[in-house]
N, C-alpha and C. Protein backbone atom coordinates (compact mmCIF):
# COMPACT_ATOMS: atom_id res chain seq x y z
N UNK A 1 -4.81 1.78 -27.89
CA UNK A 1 -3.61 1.83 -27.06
C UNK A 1 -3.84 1.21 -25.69
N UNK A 2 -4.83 0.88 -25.53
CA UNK A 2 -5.44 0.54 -23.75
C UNK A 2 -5.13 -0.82 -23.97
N UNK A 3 -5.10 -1.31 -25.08
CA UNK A 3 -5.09 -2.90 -25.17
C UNK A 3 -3.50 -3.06 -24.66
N UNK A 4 -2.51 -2.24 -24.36
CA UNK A 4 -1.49 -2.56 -23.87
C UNK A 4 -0.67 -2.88 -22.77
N UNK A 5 -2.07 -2.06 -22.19
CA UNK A 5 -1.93 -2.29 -20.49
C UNK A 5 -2.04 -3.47 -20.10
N UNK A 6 -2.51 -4.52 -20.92
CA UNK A 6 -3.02 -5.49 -20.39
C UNK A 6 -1.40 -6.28 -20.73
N UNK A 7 -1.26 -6.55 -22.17
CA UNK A 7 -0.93 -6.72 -23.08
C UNK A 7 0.71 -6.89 -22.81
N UNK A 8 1.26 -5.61 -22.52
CA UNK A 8 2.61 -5.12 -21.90
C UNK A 8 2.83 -3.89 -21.57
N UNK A 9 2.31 -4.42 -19.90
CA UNK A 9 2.20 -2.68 -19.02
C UNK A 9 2.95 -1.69 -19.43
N UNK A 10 4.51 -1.95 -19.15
CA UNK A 10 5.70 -1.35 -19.41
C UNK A 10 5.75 -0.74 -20.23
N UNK A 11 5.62 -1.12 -21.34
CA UNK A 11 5.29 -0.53 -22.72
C UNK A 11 4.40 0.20 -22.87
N UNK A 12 3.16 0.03 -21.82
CA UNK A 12 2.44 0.91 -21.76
C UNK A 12 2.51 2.24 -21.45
N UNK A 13 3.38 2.08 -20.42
CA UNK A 13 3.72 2.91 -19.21
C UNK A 13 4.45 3.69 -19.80
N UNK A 14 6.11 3.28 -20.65
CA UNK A 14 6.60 4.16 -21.62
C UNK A 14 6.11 5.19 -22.48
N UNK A 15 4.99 4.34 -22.85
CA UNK A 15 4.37 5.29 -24.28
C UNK A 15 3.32 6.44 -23.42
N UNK A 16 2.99 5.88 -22.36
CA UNK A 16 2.05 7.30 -21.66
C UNK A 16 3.21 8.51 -21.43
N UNK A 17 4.32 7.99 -20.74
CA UNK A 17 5.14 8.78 -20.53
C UNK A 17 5.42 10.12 -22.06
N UNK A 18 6.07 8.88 -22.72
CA UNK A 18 6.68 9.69 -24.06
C UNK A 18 5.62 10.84 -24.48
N UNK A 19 4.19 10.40 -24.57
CA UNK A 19 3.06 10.96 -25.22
C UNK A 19 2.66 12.54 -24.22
N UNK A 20 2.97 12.34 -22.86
CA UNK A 20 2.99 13.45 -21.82
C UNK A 20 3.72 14.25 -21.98
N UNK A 21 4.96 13.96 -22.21
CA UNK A 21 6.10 15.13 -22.63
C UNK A 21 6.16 15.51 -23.57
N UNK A 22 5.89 14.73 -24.94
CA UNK A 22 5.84 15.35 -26.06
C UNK A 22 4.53 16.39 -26.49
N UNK A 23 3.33 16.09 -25.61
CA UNK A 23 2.06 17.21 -25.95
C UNK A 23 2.44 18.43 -25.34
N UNK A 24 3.33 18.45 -23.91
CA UNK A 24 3.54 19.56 -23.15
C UNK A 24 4.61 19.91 -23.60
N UNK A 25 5.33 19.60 -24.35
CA UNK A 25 6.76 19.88 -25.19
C UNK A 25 5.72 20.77 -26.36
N UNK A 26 5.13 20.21 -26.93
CA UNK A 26 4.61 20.64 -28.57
C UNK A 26 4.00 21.79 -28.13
N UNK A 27 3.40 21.98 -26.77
CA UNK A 27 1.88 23.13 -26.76
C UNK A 27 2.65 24.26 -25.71
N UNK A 28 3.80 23.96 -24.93
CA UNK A 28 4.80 24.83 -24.42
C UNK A 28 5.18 25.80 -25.66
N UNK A 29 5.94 25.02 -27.00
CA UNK A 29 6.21 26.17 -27.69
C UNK A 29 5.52 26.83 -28.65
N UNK A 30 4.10 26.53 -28.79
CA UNK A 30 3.15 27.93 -28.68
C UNK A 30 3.22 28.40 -28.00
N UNK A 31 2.92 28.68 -27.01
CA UNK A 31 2.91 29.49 -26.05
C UNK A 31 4.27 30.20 -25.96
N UNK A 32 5.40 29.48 -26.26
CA UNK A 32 6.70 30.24 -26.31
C UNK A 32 6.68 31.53 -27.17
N UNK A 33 6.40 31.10 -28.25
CA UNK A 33 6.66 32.01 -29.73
C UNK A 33 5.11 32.77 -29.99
N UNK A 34 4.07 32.45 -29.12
CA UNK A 34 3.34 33.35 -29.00
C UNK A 34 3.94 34.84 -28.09
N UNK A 35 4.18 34.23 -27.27
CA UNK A 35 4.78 35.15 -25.91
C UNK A 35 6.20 35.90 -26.76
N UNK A 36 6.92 35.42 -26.90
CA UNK A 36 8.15 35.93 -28.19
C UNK A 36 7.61 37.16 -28.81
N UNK A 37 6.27 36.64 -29.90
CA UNK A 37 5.93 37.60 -30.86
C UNK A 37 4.90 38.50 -30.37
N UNK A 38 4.95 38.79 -29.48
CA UNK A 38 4.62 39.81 -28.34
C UNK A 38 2.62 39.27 -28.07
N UNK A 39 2.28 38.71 -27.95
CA UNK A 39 1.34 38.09 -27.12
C UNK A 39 1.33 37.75 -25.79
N UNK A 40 1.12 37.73 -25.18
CA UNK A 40 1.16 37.41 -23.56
C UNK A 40 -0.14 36.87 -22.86
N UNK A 41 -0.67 36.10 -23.80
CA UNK A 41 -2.05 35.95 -23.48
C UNK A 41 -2.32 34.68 -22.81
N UNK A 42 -0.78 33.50 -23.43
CA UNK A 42 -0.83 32.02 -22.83
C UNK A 42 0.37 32.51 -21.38
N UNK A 43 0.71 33.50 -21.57
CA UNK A 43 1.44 33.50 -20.02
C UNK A 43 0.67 33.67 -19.04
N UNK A 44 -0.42 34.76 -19.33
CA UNK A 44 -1.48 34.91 -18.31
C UNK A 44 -1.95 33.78 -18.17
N UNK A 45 -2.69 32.73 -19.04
CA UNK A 45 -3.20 31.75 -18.50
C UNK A 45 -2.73 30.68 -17.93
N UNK A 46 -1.08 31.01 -17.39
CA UNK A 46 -0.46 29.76 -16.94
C UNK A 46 0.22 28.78 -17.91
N UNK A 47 0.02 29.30 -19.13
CA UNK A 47 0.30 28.34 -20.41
C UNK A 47 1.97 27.98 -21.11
N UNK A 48 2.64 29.00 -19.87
CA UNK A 48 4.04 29.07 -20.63
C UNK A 48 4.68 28.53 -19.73
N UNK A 49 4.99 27.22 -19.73
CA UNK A 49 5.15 26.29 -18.77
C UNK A 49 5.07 24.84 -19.43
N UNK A 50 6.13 24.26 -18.71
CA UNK A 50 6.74 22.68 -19.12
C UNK A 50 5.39 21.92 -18.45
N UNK A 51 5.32 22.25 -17.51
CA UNK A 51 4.18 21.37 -16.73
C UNK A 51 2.81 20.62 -17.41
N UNK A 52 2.87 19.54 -17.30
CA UNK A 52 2.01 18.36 -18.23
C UNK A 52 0.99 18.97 -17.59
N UNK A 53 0.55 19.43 -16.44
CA UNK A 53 -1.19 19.71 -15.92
C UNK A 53 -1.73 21.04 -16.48
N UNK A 54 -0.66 21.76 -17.05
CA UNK A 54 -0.95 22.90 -18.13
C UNK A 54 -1.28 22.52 -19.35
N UNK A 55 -1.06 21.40 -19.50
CA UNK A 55 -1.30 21.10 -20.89
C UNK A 55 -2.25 19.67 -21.32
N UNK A 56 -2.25 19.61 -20.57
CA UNK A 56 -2.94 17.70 -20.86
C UNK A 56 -4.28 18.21 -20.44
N UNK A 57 -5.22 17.52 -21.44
CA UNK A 57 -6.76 17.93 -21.71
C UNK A 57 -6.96 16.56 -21.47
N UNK A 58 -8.19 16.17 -20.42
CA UNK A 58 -8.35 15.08 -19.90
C UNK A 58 -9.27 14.13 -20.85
N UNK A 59 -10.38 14.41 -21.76
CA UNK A 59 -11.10 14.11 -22.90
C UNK A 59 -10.29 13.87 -23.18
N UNK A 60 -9.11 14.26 -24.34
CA UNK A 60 -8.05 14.12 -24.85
C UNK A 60 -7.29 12.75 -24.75
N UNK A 61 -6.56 12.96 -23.22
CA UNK A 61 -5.79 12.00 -22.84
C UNK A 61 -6.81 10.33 -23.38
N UNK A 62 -8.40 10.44 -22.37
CA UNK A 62 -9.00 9.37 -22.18
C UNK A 62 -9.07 9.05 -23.83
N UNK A 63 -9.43 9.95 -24.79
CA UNK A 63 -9.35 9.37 -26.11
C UNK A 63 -8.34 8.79 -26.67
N UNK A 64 -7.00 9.35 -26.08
CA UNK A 64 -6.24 8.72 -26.97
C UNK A 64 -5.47 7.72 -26.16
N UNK A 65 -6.30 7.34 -24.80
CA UNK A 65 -6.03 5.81 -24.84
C UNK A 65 -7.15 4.61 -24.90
N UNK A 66 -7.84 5.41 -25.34
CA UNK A 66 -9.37 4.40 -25.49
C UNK A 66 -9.05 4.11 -27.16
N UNK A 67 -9.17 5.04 -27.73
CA UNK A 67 -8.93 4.96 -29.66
C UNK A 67 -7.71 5.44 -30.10
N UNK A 68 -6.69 5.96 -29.51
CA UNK A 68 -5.66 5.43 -30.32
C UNK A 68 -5.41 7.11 -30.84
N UNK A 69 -6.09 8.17 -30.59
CA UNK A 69 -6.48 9.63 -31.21
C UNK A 69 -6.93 10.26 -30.00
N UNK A 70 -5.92 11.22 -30.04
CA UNK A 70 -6.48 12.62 -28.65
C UNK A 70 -5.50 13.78 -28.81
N UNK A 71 -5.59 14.60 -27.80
CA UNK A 71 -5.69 16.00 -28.25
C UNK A 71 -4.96 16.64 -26.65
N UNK A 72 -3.85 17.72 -26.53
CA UNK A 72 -3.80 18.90 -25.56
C UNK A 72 -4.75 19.64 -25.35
N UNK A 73 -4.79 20.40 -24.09
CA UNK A 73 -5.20 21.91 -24.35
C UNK A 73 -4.76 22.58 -25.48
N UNK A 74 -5.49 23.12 -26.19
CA UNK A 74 -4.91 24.20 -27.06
C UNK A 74 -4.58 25.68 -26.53
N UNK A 75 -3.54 25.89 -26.47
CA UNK A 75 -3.16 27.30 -26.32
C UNK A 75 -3.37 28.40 -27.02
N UNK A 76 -4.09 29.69 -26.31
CA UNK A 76 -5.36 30.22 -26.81
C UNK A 76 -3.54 31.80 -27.34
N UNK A 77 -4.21 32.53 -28.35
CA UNK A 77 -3.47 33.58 -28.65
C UNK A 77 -3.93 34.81 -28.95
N UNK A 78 -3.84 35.84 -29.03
CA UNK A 78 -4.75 36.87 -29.23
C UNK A 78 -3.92 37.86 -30.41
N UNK A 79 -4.35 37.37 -31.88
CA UNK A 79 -3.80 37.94 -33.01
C UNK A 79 -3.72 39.38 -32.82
N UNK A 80 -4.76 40.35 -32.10
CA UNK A 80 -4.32 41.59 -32.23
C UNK A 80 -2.97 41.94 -31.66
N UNK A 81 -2.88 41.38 -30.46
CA UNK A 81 -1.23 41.58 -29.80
C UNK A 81 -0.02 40.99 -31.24
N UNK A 82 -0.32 40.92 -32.16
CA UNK A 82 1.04 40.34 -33.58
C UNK A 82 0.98 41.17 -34.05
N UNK A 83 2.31 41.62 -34.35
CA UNK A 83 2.44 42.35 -34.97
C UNK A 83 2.01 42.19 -36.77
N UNK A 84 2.26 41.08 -37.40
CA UNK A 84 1.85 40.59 -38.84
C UNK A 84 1.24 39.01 -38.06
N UNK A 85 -0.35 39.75 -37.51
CA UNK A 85 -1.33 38.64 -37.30
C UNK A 85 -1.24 37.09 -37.87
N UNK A 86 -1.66 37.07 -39.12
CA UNK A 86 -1.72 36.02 -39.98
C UNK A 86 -0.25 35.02 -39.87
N UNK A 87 0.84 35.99 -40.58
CA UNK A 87 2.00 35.32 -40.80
C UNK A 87 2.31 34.52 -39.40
N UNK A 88 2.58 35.58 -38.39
CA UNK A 88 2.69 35.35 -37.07
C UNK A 88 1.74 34.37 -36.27
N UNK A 89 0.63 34.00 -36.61
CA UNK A 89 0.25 32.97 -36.03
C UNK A 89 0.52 31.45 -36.81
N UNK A 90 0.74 31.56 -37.89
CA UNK A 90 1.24 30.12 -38.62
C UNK A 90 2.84 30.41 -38.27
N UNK A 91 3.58 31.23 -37.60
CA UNK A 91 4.65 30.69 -36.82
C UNK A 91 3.92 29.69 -35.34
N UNK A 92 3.58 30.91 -34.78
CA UNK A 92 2.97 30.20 -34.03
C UNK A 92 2.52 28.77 -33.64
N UNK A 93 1.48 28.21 -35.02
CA UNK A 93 1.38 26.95 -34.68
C UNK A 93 2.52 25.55 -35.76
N UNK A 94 3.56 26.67 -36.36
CA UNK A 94 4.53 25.55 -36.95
C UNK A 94 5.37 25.51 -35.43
N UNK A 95 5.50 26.44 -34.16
CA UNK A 95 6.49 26.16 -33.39
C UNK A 95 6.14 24.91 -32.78
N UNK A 96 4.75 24.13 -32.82
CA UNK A 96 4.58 22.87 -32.36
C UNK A 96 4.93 21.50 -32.51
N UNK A 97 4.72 21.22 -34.23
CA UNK A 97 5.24 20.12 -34.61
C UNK A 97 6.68 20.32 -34.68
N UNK A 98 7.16 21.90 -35.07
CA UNK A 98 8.84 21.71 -35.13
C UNK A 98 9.69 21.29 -33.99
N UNK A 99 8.68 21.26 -32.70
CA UNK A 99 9.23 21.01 -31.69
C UNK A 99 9.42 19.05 -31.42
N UNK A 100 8.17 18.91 -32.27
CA UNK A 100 8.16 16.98 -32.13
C UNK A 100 9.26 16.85 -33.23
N UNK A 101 9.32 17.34 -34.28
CA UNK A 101 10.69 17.20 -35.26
C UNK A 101 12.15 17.02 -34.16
N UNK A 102 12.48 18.45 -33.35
CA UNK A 102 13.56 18.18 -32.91
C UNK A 102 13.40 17.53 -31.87
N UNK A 103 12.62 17.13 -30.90
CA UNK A 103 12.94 16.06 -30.26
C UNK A 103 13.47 15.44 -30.52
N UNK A 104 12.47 14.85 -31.83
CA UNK A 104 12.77 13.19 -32.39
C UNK A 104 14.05 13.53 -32.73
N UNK A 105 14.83 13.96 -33.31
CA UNK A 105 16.16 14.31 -33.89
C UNK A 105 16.96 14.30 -32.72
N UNK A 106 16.70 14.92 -31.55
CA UNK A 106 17.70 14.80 -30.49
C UNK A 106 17.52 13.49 -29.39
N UNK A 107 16.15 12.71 -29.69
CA UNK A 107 15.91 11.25 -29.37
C UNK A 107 17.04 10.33 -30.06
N UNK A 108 16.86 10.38 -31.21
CA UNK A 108 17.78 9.24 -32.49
C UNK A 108 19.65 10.04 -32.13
N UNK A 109 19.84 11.37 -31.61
CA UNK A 109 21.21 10.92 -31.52
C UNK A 109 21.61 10.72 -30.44
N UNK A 110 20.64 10.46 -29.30
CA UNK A 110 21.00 9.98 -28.29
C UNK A 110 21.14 8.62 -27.90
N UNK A 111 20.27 7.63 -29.22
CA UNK A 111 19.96 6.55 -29.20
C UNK A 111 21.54 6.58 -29.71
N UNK A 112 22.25 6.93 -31.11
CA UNK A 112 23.02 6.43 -31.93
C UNK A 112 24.61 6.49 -30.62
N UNK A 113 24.01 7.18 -29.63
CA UNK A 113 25.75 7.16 -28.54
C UNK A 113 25.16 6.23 -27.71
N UNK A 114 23.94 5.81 -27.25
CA UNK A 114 24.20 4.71 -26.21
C UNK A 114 23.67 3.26 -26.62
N UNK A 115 23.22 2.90 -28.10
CA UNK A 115 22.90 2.19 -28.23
C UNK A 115 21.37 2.16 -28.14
N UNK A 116 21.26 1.30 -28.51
CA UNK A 116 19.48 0.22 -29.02
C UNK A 116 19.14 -0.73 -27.95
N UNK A 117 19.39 -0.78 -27.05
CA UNK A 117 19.51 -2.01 -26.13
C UNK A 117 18.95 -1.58 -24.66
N UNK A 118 18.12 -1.75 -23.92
CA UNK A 118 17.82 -1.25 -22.71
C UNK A 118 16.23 -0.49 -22.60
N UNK A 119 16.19 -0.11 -21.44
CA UNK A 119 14.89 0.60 -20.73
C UNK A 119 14.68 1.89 -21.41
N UNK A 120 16.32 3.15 -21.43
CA UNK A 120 16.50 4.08 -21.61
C UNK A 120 16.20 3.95 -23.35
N UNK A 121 16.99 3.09 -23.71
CA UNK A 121 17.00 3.36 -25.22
C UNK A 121 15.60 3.02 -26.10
N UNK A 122 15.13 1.80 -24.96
CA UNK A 122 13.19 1.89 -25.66
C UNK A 122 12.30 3.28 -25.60
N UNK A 123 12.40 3.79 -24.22
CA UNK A 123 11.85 4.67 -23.80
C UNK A 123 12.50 6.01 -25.62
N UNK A 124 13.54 5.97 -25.62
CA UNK A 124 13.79 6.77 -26.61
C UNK A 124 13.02 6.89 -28.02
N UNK A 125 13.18 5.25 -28.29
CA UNK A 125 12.98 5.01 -30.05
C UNK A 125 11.51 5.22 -29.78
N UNK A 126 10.75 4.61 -28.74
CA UNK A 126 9.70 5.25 -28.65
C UNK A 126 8.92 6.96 -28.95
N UNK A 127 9.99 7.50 -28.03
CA UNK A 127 9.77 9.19 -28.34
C UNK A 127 10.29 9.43 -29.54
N UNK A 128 10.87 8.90 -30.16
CA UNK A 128 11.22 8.99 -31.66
C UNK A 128 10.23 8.76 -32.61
N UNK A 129 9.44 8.02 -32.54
CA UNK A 129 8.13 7.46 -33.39
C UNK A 129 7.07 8.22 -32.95
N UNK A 130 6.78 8.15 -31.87
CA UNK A 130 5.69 9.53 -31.63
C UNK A 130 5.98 10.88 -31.88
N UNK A 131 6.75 11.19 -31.78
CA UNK A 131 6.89 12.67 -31.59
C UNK A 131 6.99 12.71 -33.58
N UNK A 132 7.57 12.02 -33.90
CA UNK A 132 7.22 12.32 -35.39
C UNK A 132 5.78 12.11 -35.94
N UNK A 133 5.04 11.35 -35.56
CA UNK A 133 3.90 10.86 -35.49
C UNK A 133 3.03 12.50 -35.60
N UNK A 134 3.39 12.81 -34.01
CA UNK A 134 2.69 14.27 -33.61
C UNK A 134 3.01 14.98 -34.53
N UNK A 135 4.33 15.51 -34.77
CA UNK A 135 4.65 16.52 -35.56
C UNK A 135 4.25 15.80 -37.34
N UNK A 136 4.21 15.00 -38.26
CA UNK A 136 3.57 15.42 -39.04
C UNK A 136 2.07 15.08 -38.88
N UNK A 137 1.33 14.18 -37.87
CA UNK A 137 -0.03 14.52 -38.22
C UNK A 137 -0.62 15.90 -37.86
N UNK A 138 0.06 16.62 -37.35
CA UNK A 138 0.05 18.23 -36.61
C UNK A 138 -0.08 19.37 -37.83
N UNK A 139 1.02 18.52 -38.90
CA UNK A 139 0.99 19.41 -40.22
C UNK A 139 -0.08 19.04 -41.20
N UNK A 140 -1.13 18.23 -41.24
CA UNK A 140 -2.37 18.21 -41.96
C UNK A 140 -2.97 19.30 -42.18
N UNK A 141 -2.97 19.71 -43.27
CA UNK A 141 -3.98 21.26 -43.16
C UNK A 141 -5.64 21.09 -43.17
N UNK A 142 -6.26 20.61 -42.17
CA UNK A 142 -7.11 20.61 -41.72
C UNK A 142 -7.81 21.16 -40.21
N UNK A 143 -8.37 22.12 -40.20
CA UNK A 143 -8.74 22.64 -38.85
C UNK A 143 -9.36 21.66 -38.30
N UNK A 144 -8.96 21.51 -36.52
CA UNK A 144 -8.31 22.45 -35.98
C UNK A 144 -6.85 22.37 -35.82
N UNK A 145 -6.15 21.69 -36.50
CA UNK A 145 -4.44 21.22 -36.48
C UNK A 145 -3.81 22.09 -36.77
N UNK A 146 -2.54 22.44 -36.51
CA UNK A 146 -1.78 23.44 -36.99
C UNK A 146 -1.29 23.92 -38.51
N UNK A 147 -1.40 22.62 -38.63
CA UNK A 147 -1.48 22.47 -40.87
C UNK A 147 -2.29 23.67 -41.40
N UNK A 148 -3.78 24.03 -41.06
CA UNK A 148 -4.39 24.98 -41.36
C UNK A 148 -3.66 26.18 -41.16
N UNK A 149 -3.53 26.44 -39.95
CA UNK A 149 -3.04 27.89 -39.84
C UNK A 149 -1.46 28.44 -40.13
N UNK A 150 -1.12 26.79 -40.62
CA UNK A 150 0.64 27.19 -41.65
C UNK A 150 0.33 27.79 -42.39
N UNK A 151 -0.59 26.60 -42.86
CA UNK A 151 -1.23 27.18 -44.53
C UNK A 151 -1.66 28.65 -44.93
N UNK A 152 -2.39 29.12 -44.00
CA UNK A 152 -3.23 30.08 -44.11
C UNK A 152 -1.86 31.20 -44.02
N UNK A 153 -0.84 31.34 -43.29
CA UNK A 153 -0.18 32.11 -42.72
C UNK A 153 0.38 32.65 -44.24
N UNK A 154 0.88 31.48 -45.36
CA UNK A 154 1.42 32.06 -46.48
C UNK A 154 0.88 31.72 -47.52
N UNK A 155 -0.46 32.02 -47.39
CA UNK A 155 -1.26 32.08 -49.24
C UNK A 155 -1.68 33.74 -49.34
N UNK A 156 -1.61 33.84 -50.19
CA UNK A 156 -1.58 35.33 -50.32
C UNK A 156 -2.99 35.76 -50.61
N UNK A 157 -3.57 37.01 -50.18
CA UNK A 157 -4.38 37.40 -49.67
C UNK A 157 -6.17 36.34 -50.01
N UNK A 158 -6.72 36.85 -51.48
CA UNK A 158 -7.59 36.23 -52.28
C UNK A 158 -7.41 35.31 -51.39
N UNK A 159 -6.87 34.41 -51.94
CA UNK A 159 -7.02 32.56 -51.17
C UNK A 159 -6.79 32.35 -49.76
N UNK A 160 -6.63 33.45 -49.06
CA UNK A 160 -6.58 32.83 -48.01
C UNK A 160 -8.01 33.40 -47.26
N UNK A 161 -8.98 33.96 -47.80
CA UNK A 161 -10.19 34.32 -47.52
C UNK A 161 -11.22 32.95 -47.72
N UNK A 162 -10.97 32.56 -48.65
CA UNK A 162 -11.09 31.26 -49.19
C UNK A 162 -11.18 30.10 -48.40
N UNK A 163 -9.68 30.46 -48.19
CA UNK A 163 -9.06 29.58 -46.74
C UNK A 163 -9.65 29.37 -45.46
N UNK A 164 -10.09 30.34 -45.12
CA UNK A 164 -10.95 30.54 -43.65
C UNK A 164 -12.10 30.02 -44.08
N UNK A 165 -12.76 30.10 -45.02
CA UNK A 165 -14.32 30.13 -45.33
C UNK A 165 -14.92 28.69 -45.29
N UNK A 166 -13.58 27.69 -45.30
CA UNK A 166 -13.71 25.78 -45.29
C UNK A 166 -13.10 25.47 -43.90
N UNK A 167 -12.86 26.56 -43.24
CA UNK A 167 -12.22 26.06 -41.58
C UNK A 167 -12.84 24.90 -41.25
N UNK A 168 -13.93 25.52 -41.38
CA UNK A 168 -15.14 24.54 -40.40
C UNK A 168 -15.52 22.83 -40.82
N UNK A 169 -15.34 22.66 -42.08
CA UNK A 169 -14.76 21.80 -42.40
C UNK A 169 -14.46 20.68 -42.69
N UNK A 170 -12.99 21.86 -41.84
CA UNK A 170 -11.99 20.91 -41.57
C UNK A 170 -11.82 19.23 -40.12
N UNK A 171 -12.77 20.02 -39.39
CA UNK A 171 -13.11 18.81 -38.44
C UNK A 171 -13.57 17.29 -38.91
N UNK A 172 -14.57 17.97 -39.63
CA UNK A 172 -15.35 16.70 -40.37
C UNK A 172 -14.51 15.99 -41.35
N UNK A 173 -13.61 16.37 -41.81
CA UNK A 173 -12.63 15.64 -43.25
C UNK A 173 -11.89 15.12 -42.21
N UNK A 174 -11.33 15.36 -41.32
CA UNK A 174 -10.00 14.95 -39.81
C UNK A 174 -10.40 13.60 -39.06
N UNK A 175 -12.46 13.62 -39.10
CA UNK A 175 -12.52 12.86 -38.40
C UNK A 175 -12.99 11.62 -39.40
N UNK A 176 -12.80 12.14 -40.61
CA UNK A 176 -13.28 10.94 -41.94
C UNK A 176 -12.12 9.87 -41.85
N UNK A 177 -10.89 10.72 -42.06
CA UNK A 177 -9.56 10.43 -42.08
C UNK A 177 -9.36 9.43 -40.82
N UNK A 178 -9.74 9.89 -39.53
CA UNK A 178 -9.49 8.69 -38.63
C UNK A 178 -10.13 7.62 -38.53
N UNK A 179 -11.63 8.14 -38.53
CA UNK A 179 -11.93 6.46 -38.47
C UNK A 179 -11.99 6.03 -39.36
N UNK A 180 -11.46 6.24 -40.71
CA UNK A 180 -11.55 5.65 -41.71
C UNK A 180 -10.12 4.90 -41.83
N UNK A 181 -9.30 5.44 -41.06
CA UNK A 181 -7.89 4.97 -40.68
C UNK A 181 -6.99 5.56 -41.89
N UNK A 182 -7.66 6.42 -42.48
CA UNK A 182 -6.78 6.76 -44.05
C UNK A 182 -5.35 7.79 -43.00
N UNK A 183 -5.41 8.52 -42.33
CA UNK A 183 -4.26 9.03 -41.47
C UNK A 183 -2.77 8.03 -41.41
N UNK A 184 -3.14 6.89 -41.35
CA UNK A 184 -2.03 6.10 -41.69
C UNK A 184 -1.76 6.02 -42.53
N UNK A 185 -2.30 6.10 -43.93
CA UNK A 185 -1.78 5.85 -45.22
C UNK A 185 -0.96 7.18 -45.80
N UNK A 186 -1.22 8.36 -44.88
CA UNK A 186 -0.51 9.61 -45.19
C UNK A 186 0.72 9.67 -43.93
N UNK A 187 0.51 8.83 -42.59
CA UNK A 187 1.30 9.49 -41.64
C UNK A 187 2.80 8.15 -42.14
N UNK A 188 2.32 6.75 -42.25
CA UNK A 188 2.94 5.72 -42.07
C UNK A 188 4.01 6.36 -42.91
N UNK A 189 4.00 6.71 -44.67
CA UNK A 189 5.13 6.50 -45.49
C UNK A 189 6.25 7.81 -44.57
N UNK A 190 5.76 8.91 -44.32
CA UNK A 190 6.26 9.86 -43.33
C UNK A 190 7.00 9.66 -42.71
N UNK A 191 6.96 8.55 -41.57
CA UNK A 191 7.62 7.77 -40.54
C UNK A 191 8.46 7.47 -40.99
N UNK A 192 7.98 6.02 -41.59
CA UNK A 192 8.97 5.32 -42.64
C UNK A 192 10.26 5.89 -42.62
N UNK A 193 10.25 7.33 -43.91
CA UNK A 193 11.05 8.00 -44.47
C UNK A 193 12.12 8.53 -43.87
N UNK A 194 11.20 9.28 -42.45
CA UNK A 194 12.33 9.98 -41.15
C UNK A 194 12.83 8.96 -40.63
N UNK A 195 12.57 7.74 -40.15
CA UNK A 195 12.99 6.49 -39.34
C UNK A 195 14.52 6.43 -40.32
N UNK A 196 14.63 6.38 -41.84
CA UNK A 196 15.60 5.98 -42.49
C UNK A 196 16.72 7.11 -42.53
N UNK A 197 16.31 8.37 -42.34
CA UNK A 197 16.84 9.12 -42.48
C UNK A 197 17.80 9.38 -41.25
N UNK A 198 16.70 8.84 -40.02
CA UNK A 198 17.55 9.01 -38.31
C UNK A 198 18.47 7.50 -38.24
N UNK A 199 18.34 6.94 -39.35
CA UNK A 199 18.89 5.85 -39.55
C UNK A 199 18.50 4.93 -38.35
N UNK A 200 16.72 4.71 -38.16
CA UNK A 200 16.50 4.30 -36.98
C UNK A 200 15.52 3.22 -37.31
N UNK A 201 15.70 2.61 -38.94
CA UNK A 201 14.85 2.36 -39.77
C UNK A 201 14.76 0.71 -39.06
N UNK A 202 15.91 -0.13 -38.95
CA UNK A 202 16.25 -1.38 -38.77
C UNK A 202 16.15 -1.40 -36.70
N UNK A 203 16.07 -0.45 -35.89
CA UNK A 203 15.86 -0.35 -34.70
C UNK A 203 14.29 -1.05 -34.06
């Protein structure tokens, strides 16, 4: 992604933007629906909050404009405060990508009233492609992504012992997947699909 700065600042500049709001958008509502389902553990730490410096992990950021792959703070939760631990924390981390879902959804109908044409409306289709981006590579069930702990939230008991026991992992298969670039061959048709659906396919 750094090759863009050079390349076409602007564009650059957009996509840092989009990528800032959408991590502090995605890792805000953990912390929301942690705090909801009676946790209070990301409020204490300052975590329940729009603010990008709550949320932007600086490793992170530098990775994912050096390679193209990076990461938030993760917002920390404390299962004993849940009332149904398990279930309740795979709410927890589906409230993240569902949050890049509705963006993108409220990106594309903002695009479809003012048009395709302009600063505002790049800046959009942009947050439209990332934020779907985020939200399904978010749903990979591979630790440490939120995919795991969906998963885990509704397999029933047996298997989800199972489940925990390959956590670890899960890093190593995540990071096969990237530099092996296979993440595109699962995220691209994804896109694709929602792009046609936001009817944002030909944009």
């Amino acid at each position: 992604m750094i090759n863009l700065l050079t390349q076409d600042p602007r564009l650059f500049v957009l996509v840092v933007v989009v990528m800032v709001i959408s991590v502090s958008i995605h890792e805000f509502c953990h912390a929301f629906i942690a705090f909801k389902l009676g946790d209070p553990t990301a409020k204490y730490l300052k975590r329940l909050t729009l603010d990008p410096r709550a949320h932007i992990d600086p490793m992170g950021a530098i990775c994912l404009l050096l390679f193209g792959f990076g990461w938030g703070k993760p917002v920390p939760f404390n299962p004993i405060n849940l009332k149904n631990p398990r279930r309740d924390s795979a709410l927890i981390a589906l409230a993240g990508p569902s949050s890049n879902f509705l963006l993108a959804v409220f990106m594309a109908l903002i695009i479809k009233m003012i048009g395709s044409s302009g600063l505002i409306s790049s800046f959009l289709i942009l947050g439209v492609y990332y934020n779907l981006i985020l939200g399904f590579f978010n749903l990979i069930p591979f630790g440490p992504l939120d995919g795991f702990k969906i998963v885990l939230g509704f397999l029933p008991d047996n298997l989800a012992i199972q489940w925990v026991q390959v956590e670890n992992l899960g890093l190593y298969i995540l990071l096969f997947l990237v530099i092996t670039g296979s993440t595109s061959h699962i995220l691209n048709p994804l896109v694709g699909f929602s792009l046609k659906l936001l009817g944002l396919s030909t944009v």
